[in-house]
N, C-alpha and C. Protein backbone atom coordinates (compact mmCIF):
# COMPACT_ATOMS: atom_id res chain seq x y z
N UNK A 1 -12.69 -94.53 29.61
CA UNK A 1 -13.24 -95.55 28.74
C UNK A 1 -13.45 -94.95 27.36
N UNK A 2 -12.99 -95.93 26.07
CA UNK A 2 -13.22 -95.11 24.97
C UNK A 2 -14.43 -95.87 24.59
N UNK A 3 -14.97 -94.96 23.27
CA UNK A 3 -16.63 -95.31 23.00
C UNK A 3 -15.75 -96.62 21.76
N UNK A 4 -16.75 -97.45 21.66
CA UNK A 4 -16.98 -98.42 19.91
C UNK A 4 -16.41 -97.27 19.12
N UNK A 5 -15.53 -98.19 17.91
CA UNK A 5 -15.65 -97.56 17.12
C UNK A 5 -15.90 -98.80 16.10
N UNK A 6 -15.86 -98.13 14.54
CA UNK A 6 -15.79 -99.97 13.34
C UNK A 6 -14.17 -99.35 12.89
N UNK A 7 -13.78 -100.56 12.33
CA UNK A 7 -12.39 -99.91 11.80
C UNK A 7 -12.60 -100.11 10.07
N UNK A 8 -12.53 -99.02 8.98
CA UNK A 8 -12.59 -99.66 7.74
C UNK A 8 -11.66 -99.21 6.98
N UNK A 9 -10.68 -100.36 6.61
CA UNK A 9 -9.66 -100.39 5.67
C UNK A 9 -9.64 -100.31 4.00
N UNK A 10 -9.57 -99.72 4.01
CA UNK A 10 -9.39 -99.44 2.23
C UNK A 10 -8.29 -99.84 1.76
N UNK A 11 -8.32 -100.72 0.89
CA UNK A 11 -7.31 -101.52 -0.13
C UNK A 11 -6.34 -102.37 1.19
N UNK A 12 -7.90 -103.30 1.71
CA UNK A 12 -7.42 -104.44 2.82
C UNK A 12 -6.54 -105.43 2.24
N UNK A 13 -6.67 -105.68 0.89
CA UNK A 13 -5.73 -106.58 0.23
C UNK A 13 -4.36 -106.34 -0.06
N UNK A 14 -4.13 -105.11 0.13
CA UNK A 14 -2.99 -104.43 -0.24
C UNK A 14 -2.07 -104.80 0.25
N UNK A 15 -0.57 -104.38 0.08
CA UNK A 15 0.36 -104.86 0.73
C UNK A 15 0.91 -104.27 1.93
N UNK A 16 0.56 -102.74 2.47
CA UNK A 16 0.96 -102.46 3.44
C UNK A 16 -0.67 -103.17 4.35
N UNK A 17 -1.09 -103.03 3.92
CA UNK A 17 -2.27 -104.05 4.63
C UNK A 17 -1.92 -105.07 5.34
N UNK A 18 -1.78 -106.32 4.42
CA UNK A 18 -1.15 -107.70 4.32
C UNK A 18 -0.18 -107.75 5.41
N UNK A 19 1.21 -106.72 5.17
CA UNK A 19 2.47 -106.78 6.07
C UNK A 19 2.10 -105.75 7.08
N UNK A 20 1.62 -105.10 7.78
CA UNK A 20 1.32 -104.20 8.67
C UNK A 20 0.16 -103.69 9.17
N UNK A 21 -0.97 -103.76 8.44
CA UNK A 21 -2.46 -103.15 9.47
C UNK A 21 -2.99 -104.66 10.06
N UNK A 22 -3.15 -105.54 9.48
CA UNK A 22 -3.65 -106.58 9.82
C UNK A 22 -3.46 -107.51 10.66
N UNK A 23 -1.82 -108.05 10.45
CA UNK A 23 -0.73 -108.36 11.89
C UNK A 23 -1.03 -107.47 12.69
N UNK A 24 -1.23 -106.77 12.95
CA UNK A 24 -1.09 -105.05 14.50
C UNK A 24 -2.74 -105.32 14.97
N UNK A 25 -3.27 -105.64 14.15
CA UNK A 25 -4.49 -105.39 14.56
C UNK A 25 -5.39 -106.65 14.97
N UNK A 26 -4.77 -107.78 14.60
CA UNK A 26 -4.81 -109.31 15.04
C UNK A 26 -3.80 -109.54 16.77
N UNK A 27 -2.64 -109.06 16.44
CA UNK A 27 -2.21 -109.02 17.68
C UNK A 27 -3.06 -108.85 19.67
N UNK A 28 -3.48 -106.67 18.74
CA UNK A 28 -4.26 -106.31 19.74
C UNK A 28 -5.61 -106.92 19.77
N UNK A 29 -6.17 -107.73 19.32
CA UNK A 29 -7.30 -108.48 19.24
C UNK A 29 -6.87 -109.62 20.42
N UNK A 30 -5.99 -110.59 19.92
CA UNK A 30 -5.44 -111.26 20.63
C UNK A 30 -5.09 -111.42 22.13
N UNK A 31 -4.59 -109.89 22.34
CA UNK A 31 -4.41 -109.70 23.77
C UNK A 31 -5.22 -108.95 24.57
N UNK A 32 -6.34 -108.65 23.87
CA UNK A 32 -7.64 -108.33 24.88
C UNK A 32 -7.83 -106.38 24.54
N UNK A 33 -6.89 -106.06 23.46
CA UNK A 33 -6.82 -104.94 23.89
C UNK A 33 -8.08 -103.96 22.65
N UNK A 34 -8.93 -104.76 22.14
CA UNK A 34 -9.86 -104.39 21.27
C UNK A 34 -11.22 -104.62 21.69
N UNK A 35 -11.44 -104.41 21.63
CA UNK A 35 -13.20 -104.11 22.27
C UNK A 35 -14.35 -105.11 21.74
N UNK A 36 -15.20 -105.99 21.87
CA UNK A 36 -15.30 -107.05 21.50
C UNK A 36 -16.98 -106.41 20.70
């Protein structure tokens, strides 16, 4: 079991943001695989 963590993105507006941390990280949200 892993512990909580927070996740904090720096320059969330950005574009590798926008096209890649945010999709990936909505996904695994999606399918249960993030910790609520």
């Amino acid at each position: 079991m892993v512990d909580p963590c927070d996740f904090v993105i720096f320059g969330g507006t950005g574009d590798l943001a926008v096209r890649k941390l945010l999709p990936a990280l909505y996904l695994r949200d999606r399918d249960g695989e993030l910790s609520a």
